[in-house]
Every structure is written in structure tokens, then in C-alpha cells.
N, C-alpha and C. Protein backbone atom coordinates (compact mmCIF):
# COMPACT_ATOMS: atom_id res chain seq x y z
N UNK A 1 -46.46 -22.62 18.16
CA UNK A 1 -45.79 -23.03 19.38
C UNK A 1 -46.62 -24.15 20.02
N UNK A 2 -46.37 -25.48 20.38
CA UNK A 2 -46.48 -26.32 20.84
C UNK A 2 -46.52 -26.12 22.58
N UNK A 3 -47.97 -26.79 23.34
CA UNK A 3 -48.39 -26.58 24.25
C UNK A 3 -47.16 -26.77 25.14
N UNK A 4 -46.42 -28.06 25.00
CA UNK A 4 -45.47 -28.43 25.74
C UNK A 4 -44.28 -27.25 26.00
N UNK A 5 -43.94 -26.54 24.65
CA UNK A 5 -43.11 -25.00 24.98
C UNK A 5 -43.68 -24.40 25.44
N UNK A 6 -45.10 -23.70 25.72
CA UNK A 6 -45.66 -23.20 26.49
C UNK A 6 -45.93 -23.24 27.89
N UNK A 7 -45.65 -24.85 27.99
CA UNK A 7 -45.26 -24.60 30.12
C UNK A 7 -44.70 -24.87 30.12
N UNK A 8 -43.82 -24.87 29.33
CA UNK A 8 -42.02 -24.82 30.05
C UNK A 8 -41.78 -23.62 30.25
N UNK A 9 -42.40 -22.64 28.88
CA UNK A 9 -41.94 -21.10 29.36
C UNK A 9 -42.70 -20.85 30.56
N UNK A 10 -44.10 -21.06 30.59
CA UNK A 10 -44.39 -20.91 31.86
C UNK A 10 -43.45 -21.07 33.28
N UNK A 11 -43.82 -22.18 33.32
CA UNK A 11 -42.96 -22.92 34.30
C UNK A 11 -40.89 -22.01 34.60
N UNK A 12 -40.86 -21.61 33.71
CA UNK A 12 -39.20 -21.37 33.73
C UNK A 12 -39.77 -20.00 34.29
N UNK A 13 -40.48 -19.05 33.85
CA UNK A 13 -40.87 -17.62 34.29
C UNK A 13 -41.38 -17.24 35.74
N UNK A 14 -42.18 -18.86 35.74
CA UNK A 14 -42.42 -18.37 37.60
C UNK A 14 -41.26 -19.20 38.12
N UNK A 15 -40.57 -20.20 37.88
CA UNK A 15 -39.26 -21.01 38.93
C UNK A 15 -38.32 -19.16 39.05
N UNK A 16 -38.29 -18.50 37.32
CA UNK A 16 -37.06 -17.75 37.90
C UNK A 16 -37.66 -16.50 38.71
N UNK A 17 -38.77 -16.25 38.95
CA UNK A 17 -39.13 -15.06 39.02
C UNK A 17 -39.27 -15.60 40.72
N UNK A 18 -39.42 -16.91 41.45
CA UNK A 18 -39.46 -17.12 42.94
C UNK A 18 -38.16 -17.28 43.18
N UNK A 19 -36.97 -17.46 42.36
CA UNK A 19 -35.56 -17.36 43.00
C UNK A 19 -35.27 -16.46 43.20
N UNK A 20 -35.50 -15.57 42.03
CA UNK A 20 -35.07 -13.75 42.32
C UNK A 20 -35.52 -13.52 43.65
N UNK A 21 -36.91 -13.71 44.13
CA UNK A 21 -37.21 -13.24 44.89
C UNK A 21 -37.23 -13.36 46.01
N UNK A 22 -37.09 -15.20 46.00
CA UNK A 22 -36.56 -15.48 47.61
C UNK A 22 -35.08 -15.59 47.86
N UNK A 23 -34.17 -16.38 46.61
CA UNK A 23 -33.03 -16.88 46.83
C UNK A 23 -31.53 -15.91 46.71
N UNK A 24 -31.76 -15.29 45.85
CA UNK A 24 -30.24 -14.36 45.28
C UNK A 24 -30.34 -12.97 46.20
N UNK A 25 -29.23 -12.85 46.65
CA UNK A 25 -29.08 -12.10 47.70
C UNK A 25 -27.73 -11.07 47.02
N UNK A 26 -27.60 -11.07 45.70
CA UNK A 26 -26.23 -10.19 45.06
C UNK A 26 -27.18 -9.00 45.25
N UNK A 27 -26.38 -8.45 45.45
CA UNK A 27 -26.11 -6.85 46.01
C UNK A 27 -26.46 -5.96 44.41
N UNK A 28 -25.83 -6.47 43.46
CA UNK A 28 -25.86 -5.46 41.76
C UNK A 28 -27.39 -5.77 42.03
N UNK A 29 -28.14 -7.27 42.27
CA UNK A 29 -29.48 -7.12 41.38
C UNK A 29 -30.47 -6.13 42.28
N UNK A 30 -30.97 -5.10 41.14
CA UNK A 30 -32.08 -3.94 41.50
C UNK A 30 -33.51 -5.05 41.76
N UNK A 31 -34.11 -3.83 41.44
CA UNK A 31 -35.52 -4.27 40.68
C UNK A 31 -35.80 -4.91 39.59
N UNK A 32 -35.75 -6.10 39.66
CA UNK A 32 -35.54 -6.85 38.62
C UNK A 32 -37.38 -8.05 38.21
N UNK A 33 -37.54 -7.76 37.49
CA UNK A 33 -38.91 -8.17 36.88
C UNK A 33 -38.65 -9.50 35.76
N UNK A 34 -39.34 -10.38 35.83
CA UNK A 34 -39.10 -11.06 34.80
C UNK A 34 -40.30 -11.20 33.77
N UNK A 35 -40.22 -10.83 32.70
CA UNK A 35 -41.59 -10.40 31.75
C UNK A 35 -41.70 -11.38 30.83
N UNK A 36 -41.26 -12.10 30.36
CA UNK A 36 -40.96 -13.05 29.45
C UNK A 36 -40.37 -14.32 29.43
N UNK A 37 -40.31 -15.79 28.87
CA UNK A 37 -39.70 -15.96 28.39
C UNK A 37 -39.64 -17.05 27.04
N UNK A 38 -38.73 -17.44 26.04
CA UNK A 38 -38.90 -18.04 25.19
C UNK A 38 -37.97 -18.82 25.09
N UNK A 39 -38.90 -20.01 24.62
CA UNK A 39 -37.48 -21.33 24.96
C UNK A 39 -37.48 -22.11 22.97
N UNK A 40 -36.42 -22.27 22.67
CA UNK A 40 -36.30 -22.94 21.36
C UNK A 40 -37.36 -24.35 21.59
N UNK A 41 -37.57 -24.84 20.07
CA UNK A 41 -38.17 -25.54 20.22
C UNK A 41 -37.64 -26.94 20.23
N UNK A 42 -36.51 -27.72 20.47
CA UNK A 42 -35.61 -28.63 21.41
C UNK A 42 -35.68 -28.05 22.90
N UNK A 43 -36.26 -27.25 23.47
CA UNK A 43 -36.07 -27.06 24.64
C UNK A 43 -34.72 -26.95 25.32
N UNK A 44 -33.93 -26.78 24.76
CA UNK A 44 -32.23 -26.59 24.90
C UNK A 44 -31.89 -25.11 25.50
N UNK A 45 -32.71 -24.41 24.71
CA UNK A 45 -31.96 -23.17 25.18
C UNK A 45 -33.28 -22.54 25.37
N UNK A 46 -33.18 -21.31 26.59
CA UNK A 46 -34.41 -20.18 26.76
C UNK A 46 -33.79 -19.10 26.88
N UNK A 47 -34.80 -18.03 26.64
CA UNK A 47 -33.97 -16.53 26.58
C UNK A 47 -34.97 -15.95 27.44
N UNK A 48 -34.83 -15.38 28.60
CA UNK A 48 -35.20 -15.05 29.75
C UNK A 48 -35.54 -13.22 29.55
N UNK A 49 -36.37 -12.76 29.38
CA UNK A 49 -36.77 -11.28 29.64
C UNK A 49 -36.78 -10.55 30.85
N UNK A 50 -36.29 -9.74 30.74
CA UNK A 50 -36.29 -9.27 32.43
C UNK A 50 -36.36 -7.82 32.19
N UNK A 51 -37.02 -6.78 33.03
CA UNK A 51 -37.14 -5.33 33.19
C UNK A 51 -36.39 -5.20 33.91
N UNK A 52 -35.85 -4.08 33.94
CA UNK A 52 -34.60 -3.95 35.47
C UNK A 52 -34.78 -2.16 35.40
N UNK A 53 -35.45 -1.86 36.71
CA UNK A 53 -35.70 -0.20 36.90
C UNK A 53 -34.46 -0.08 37.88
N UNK A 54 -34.00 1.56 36.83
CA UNK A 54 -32.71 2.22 37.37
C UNK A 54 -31.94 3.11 36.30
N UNK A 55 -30.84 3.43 36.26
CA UNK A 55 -30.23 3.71 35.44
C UNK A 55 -29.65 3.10 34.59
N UNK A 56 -28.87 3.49 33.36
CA UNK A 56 -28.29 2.51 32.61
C UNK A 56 -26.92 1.74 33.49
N UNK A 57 -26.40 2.70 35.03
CA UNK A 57 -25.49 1.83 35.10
C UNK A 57 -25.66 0.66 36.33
N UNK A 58 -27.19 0.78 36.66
CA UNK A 58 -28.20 0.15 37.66
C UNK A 58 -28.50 -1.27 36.76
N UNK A 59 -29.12 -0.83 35.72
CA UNK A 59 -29.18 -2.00 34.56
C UNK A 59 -27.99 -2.97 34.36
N UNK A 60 -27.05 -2.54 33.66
CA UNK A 60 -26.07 -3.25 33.34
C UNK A 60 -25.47 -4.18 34.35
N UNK A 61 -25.36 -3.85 36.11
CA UNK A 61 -24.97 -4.24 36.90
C UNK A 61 -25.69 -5.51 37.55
N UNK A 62 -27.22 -5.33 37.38
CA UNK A 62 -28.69 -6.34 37.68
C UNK A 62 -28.32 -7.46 36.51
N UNK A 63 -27.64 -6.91 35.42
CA UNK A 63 -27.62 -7.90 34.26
C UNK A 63 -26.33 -8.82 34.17
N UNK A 64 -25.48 -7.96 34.98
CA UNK A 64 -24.30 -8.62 34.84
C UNK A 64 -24.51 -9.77 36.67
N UNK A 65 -24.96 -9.33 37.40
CA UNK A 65 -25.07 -10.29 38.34
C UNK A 65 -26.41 -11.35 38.25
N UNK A 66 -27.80 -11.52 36.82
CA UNK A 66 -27.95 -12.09 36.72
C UNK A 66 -27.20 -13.42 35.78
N UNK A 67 -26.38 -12.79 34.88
CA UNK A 67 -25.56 -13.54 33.95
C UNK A 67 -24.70 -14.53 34.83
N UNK A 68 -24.01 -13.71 35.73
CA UNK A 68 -22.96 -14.57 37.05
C UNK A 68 -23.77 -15.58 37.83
N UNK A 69 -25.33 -15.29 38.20
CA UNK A 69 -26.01 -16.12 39.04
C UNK A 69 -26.88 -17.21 37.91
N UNK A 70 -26.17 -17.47 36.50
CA UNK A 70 -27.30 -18.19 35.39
C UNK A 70 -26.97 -19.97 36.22
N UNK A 71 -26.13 -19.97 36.47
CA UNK A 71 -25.89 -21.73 36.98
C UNK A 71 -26.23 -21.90 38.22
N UNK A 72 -26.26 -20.72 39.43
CA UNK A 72 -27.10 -21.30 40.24
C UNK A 72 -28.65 -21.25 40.33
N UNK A 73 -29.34 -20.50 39.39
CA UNK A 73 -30.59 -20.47 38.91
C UNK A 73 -31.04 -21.65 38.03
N UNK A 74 -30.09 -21.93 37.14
CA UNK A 74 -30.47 -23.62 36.35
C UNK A 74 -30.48 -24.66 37.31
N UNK A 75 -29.19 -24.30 38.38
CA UNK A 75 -29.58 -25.67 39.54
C UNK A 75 -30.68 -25.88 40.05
N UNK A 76 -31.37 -24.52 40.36
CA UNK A 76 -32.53 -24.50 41.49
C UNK A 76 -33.72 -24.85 40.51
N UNK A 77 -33.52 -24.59 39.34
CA UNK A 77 -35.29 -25.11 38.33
C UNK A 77 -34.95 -26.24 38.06
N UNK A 78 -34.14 -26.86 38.40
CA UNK A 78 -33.85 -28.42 37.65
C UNK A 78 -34.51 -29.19 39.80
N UNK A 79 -34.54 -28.67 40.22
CA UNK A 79 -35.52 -29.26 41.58
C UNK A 79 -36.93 -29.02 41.60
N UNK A 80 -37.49 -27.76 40.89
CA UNK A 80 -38.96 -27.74 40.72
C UNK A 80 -38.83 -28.13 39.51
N UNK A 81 -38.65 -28.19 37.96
CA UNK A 81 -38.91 -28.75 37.02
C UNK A 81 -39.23 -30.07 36.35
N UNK A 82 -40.21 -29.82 36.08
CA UNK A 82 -41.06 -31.30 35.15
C UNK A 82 -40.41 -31.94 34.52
N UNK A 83 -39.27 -31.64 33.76
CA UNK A 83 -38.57 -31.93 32.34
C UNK A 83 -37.14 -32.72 32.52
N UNK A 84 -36.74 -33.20 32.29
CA UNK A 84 -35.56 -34.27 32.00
C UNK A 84 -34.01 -33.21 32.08
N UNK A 85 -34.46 -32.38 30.84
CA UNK A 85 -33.25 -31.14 31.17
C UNK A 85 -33.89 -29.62 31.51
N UNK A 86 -32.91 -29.13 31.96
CA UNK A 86 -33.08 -27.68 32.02
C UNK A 86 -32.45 -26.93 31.02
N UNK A 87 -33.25 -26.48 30.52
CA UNK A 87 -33.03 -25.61 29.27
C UNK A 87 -31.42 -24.35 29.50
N UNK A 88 -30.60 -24.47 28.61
CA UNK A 88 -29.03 -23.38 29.37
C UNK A 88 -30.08 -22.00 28.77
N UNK A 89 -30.02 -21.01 30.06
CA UNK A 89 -30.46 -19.91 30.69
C UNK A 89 -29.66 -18.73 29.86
N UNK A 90 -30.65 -17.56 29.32
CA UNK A 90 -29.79 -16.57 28.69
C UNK A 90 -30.49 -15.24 29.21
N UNK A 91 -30.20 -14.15 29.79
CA UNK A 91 -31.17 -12.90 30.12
C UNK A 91 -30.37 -12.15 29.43
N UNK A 92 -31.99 -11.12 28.98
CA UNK A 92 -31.84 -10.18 28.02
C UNK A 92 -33.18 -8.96 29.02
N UNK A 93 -32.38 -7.76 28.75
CA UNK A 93 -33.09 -7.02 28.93
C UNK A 93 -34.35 -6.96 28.42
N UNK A 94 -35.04 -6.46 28.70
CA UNK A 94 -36.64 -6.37 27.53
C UNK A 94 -37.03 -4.53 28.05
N UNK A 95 -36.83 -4.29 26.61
CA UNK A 95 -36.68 -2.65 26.41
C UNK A 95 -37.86 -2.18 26.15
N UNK A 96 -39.19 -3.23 26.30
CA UNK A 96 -40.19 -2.23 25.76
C UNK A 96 -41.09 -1.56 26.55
N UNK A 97 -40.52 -1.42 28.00
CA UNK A 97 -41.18 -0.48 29.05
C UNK A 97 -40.19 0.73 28.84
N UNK A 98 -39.30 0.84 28.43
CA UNK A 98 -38.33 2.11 28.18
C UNK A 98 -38.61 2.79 27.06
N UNK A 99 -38.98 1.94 26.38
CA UNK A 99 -39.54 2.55 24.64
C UNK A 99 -40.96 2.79 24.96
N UNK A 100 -42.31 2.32 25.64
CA UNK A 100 -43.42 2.79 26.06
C UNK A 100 -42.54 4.19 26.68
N UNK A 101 -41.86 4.00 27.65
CA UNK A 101 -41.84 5.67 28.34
C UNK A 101 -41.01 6.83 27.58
N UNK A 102 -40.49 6.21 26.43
CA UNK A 102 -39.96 7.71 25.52
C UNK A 102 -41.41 7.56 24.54
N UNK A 103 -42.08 7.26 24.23
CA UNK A 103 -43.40 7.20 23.40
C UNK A 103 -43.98 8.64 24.25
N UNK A 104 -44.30 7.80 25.53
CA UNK A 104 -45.47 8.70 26.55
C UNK A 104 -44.87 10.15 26.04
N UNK A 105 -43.20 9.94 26.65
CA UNK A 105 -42.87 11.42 26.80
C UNK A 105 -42.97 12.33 25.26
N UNK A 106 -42.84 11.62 24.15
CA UNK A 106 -42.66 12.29 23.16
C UNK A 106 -44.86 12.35 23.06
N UNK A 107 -45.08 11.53 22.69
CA UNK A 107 -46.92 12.21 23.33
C UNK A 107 -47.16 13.45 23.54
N UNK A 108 -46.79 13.76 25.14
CA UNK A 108 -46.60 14.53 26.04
C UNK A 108 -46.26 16.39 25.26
N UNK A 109 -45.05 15.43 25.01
CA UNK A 109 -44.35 17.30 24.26
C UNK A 109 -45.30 17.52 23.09
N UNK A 110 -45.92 16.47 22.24
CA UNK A 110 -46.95 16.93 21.32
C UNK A 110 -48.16 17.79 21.80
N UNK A 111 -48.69 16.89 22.96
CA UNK A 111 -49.82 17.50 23.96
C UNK A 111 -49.76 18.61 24.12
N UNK A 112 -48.31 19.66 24.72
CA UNK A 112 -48.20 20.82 25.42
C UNK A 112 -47.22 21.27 24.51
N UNK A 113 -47.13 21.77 22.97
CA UNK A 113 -46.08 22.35 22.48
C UNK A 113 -45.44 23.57 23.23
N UNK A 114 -44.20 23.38 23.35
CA UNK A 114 -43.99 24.85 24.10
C UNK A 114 -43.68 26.08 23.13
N UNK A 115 -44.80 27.22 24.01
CA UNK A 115 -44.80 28.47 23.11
C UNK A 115 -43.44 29.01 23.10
N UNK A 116 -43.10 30.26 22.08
CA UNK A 116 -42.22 31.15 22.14
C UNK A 116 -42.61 32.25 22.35
């Protein structure tokens, strides 16, 4: 990976992670984290990671009102961004704090087998 993809992902991870937090005011988005992200190497397209704590139907709803809010989020990084274009915006859950916590729990039941 080439330094130049590297602060763009930078750069795209903190622009989206200060809109979430100052700008979007939709009601679906929870707790929404942005953990990642990875941009092709044309810089054309990025795929945006995001944690979202809740249920699955807490999730789906954070995901579906970030998907609805992807063009006014490309507007707002194309005013802080370095780059000529703004890369078209894709969020994806990132499942591996959910898969760490069925790990723990399956751990756990190893730790304390329950007697009969």
C-alpha cells in the first residue's frame, strides 16, 4: 500500500468519524464507531468500517441511515479533503468486535463447565 492510500484512508476515517459526530442528526444512527477504512488503489472507491452497538435491528437501522446519509458525507470531505476527488463512499459493518465477544463467551463456558 502506497503512502498516498494511506492518508487518504487516514484522512477519510477522521473527516467521517467528525461528521458522525458533529453533523448527522438521523435519529436510526446509534452508536456508531468508525474502525476502518480502505480505499482502492485509483482512489475511486473506499469501503468505510463502522461498529454499530445494539441489536441486530439497532444495527441494520445505523446502517441503513448511514447508506441514506453516503452523499451528504462525500459533500462534507470533499471541503476538508486534500485530493481532487472524493473517493464514492461504501459502509460495511465490521463484525470483529461481535466475533471477539462470542470468542470471550465461548472461553468463558470452557472456564466454568457447568456441572450435572
Amino acid at each position: 500500500m502506497s503512502r498516498r492510500t494511506q492518508r487518504v484512508e487516514e484522512e477519510i476515517r477522521a473527516g467521517v468519524s467528525s461528521i458522525l459526530q458533529r453533523q448527522l442528526r438521523d435519529p436510526r444512527l446509534g452508536f456508531v464507531t468508525v474502525t476502518g477504512v480502505s480505499v482502492t488503489p485509483d482512489l475511486s472507491h473506499a469501503r468505510i468500517f463502522v461498529s454499530v452497538l445494539g441489536t441486530d435491528i439497532q444495527r441494520k437501522q445505523s446502517l441503513d441511515g448511514l447508506h441514506s446519509a453516503r452523499g451528504f458525507i462525500r459533500s462534507e470531505l470533499a471541503h476538508t479533503m486534500r485530493t481532487r476527488v472524493v473517493p464514492d463512499l461504501k459502509f460495511e459493518e465490521d463484525t470483529t468486535s461481535i466475533i471477539g465477544q462470542r470468542i470471550d463467551e465461548l472461553i468463558e463456558q470452557i472456564g466454568h463447565p457447568e456441572s450435572d
